[in-house]
Protein backbone atom coordinates (compact mmCIF):
# COMPACT_ATOMS: atom_id res chain seq x y z
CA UNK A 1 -24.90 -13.24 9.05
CA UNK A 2 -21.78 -11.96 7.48
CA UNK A 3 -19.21 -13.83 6.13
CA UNK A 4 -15.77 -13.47 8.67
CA UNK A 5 -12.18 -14.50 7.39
CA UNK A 6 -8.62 -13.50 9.20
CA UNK A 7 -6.63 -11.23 6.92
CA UNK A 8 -3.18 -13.43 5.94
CA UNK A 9 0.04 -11.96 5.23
CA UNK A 10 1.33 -12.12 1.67
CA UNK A 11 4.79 -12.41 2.80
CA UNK A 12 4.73 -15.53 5.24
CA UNK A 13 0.93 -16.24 4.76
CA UNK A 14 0.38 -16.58 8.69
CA UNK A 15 -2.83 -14.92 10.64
CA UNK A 16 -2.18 -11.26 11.41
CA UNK A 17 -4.29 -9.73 13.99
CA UNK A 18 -7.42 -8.90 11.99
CA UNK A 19 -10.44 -9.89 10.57
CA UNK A 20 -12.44 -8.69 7.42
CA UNK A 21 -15.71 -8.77 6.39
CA UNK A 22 -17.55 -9.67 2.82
CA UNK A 23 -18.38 -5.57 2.69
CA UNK A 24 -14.66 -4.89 4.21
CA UNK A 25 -12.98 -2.50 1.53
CA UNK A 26 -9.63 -1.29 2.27
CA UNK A 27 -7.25 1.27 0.42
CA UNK A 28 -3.53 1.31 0.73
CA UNK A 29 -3.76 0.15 4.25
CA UNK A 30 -0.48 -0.71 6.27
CA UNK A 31 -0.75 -4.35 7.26
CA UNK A 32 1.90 -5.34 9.60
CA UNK A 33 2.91 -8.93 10.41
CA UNK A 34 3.99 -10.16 13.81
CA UNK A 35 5.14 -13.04 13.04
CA UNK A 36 7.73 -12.15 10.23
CA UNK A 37 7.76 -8.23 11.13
CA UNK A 38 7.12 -6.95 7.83
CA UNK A 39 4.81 -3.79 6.65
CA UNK A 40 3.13 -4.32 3.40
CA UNK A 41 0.77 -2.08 1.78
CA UNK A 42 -2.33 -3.55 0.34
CA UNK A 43 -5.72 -3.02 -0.70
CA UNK A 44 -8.77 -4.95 -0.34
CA UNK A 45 -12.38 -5.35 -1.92
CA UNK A 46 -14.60 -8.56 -1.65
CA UNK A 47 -11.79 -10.80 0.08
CA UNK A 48 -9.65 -10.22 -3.01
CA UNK A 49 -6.37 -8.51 -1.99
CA UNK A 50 -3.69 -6.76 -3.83
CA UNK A 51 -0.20 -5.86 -2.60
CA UNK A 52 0.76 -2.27 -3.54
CA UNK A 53 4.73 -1.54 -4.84
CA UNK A 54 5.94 1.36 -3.53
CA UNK A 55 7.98 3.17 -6.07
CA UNK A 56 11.31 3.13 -4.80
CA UNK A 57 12.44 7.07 -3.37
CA UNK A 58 14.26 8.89 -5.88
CA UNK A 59 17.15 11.40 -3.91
CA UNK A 60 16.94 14.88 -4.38
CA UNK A 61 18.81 16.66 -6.63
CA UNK A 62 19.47 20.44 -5.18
């Protein structure tokens, strides 16, 4: 049987609404929070996460 753990947020650290797998592998997925109401972008492989920084937007110059 696989191994089953609820995905935490990084920001509060509270349940979110899903579940990964040992063989879950995820790539710059949008993880939202309902308790705090934050987005984060992360990406996960073997139950090890990593929060991605998005690079701040840069205005246009025209």
């Amino acid at each position: 049987m696989q191994k089953e753990e609820w995905l935490l947020c990084p920001i509060c650290g509270n349940k979110t609404r899903l579940k990964i797998r040992e063989d879950t592998e995820l790539k710059n997925f949008p993880l939202f929070c309902p308790k705090c109401k934050q987005e984060v972008l992360i990406s996960i492989k073997q139950f090890n996460m990593s929060v991605i920084k998005e690079p701040d937007a840069e205005p246009m110059n025209l």
